[in-house]
Protein backbone atom coordinates (compact mmCIF):
# COMPACT_ATOMS: atom_id res chain seq x y z
CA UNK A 1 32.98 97.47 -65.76
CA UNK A 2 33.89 94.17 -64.47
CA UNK A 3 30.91 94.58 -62.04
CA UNK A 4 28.86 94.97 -65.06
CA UNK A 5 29.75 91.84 -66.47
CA UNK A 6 29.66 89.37 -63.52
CA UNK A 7 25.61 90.64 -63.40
CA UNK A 8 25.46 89.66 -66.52
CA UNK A 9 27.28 86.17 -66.44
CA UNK A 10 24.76 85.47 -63.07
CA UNK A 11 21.90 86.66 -65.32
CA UNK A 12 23.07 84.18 -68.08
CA UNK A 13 24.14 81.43 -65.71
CA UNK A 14 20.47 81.72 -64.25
CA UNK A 15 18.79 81.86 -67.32
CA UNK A 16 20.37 78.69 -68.22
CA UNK A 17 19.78 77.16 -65.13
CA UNK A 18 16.01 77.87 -65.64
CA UNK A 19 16.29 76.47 -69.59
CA UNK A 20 17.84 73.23 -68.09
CA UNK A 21 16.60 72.55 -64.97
CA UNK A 22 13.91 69.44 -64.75
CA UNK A 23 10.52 70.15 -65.53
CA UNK A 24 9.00 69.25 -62.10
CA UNK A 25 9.85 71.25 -59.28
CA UNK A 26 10.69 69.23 -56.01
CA UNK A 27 7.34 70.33 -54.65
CA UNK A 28 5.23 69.73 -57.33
CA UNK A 29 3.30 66.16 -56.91
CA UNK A 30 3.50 63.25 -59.43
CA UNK A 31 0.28 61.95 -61.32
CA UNK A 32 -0.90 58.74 -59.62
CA UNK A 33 -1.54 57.53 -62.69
CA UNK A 34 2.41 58.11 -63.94
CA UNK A 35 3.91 56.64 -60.81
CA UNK A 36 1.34 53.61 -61.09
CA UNK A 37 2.79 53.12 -64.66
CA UNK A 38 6.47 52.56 -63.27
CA UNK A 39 5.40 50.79 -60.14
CA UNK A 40 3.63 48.22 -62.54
CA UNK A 41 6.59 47.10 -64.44
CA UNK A 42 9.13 46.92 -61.55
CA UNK A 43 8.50 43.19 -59.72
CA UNK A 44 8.79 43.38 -55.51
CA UNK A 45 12.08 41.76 -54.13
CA UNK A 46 10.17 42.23 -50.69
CA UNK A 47 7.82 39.93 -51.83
CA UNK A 48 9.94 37.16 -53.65
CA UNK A 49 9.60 38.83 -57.09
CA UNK A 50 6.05 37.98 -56.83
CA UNK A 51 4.18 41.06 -56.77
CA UNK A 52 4.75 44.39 -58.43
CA UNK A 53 5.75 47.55 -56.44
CA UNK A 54 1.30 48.14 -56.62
CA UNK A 55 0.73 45.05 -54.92
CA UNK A 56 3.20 44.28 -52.40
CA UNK A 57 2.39 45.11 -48.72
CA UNK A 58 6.38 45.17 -47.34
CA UNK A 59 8.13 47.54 -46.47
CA UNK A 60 11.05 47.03 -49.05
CA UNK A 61 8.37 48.05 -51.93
CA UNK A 62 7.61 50.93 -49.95
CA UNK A 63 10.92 52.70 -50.09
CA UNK A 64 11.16 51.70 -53.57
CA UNK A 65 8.24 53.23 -54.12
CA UNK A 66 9.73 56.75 -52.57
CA UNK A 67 12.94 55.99 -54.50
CA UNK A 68 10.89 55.91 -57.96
CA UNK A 69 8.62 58.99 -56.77
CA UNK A 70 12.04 60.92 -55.91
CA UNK A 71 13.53 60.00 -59.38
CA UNK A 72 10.48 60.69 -61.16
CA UNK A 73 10.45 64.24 -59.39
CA UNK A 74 14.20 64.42 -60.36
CA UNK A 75 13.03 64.35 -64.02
CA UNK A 76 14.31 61.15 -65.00
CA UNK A 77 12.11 58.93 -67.33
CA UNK A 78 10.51 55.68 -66.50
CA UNK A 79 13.18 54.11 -68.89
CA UNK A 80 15.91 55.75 -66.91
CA UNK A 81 14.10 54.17 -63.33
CA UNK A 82 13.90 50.56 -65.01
CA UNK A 83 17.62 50.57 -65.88
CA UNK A 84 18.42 51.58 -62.51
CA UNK A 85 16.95 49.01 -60.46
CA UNK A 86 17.21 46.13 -63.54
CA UNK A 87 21.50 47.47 -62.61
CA UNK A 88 20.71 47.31 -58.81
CA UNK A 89 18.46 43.67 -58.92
CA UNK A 90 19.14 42.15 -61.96
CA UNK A 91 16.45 41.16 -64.98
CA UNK A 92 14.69 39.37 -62.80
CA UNK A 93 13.05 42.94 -61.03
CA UNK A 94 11.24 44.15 -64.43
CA UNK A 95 7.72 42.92 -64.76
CA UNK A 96 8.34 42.37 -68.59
CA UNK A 97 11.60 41.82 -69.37
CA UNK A 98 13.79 43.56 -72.58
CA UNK A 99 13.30 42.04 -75.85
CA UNK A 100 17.21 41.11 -76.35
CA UNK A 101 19.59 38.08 -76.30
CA UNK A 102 17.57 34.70 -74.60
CA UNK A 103 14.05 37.19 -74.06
CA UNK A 104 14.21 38.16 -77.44
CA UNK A 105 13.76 33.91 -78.26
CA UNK A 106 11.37 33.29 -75.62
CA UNK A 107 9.51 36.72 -76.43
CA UNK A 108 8.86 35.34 -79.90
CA UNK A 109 8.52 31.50 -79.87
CA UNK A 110 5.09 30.90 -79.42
CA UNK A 111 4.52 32.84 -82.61
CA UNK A 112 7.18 31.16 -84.88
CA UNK A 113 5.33 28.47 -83.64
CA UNK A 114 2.09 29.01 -84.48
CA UNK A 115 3.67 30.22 -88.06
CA UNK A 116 5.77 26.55 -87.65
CA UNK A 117 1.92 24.88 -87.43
CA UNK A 118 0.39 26.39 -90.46
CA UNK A 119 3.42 25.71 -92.55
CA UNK A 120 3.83 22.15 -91.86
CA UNK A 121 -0.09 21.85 -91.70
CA UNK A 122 0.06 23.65 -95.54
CA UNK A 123 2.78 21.64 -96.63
CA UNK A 124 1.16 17.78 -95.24
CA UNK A 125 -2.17 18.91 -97.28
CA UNK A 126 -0.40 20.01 -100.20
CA UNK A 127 1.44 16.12 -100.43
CA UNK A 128 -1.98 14.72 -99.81
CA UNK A 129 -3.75 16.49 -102.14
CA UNK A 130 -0.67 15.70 -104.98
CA UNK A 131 -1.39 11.77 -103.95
CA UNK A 132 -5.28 11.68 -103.77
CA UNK A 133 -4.65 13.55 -107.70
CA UNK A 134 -2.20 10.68 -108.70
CA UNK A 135 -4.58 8.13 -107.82
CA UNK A 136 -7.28 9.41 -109.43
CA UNK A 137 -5.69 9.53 -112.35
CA UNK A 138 -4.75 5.93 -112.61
CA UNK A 139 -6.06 4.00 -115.75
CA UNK A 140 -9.03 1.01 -115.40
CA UNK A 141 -6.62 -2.29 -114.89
CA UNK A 142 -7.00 -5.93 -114.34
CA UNK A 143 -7.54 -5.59 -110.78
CA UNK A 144 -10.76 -3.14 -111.10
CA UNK A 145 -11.85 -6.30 -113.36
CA UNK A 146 -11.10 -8.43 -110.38
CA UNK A 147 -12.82 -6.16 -107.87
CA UNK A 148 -15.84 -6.22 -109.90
CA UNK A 149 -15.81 -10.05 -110.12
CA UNK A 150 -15.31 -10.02 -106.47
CA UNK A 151 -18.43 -7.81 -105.48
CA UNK A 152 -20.77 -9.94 -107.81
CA UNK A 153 -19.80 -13.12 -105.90
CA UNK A 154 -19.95 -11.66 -102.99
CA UNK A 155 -23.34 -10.16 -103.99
CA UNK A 156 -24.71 -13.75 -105.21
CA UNK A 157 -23.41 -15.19 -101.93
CA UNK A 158 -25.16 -12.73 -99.71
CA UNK A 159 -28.70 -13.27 -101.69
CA UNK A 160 -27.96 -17.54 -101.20
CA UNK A 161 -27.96 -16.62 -97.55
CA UNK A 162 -31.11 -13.98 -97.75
CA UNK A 163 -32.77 -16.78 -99.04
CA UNK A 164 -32.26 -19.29 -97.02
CA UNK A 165 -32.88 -17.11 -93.94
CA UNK A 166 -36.75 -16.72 -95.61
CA UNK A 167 -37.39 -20.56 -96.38
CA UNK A 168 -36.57 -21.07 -92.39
C-alpha cells in the first residue's frame, strides 16, 4: 500500500513538473530574431553606453549577450531581462527608458509642446481677429474728413510738381 502511493505521488510530482516547467528546453535554440529584440533595447556598458548589445564589438556585450540567451532559455520574458540588468546597471543600460517619474516628462514634452504652439498660436489669432472686427466697425469721424482733405492736397501738390517736371 504505501508503495502504491509513493508511485503515485512521483507520477503526480512529475506530471506537475512537466505542467510547470519552462517552455524551452535547455537545448532547444532561441529565434535570432527574439534574442535580437532584447539585445536592441539593452545599451553596451563595454562600449560607454553607446552601442546596443547588436552593435558593440567588446567582450563585456558578449557575455551579456550569453547571460540574456541563458535567461531567455530559462523562460523568463524580455521584461523580466530588462529589469534585471536596469537593477544590475542602472536606467542608464535600457535603450528606451520607462515612461515613469522625470522620463515620463521628458517622454512627453515635445508634444505638450507642440499642443502649447497651436494653443497660443489659436488664442493670438483669435485677439487679432476680435481687434481687426472692432476697427472695422468704427463710425466715419472728423479725422476720415481730415484724411480726405489731406490726400487731395497732397494729390494737387504732386500734379504742381508733374507739371513742372513737363514745362522743363
Amino acid at each position: 500500500m504505501m508503495k502504491k502511493t509513493a508511485i503515485v505521488n512521483l507520477l503526480f510530482l512529475s506530471f506537475l513538473f512537466i505542467l510547470t516547467a519552462p517552455d524551452r528546453v535547455s537545448g532547444e535554440e532561441i529565434p535570432l530574431m527574439e534574442l535580437e529584440q532584447v539585445y536592441n533595447h539593452i545599451m553596451s556598458p563595454g562600449c560607454d553606453y553607446l552601442y546596443t548589445l547588436v552593435n558593440c564589438p567588446s567582450e563585456d556585450a558578449a557575455q551579456m549577450r550569453e547571460l540574456v540567451k541563458d535567461k531567455l532559455t530559462m523562460g523568463e520574458t524580455r521584461e523580466d531581462i530588462l529589469n534585471y540588468f536596469e537593477g544590475i546597471y542602472g536606467p542608464r543600460v535600457l535603450a528606451q527608458p520607462k515612461k515613469k517619474g522625470f522620463y515620463f516628462v521628458a517622454w512627453w514634452f515635445p508634444y505638450f509642446l507642440i499642443l502649447d504652439v497651436f494653443i497660443l498660436t489659436g488664442v493670438i489669432l483669435l485677439i487679432w481677429r476680435r481687434r481687426a472686427g472692432k476697427k472695422a466697425d468704427m463710425p466715419v469721424t472728423a479725422s476720415t474728413e481730415d484724411n480726405r482733405k489731406l490726400d487731395e492736397d497732397i494729390d494737387s501738390y504732386l500734379e504742381d510738381e508733374v507739371r513742372k517736371f513737363r514745362e522743363e
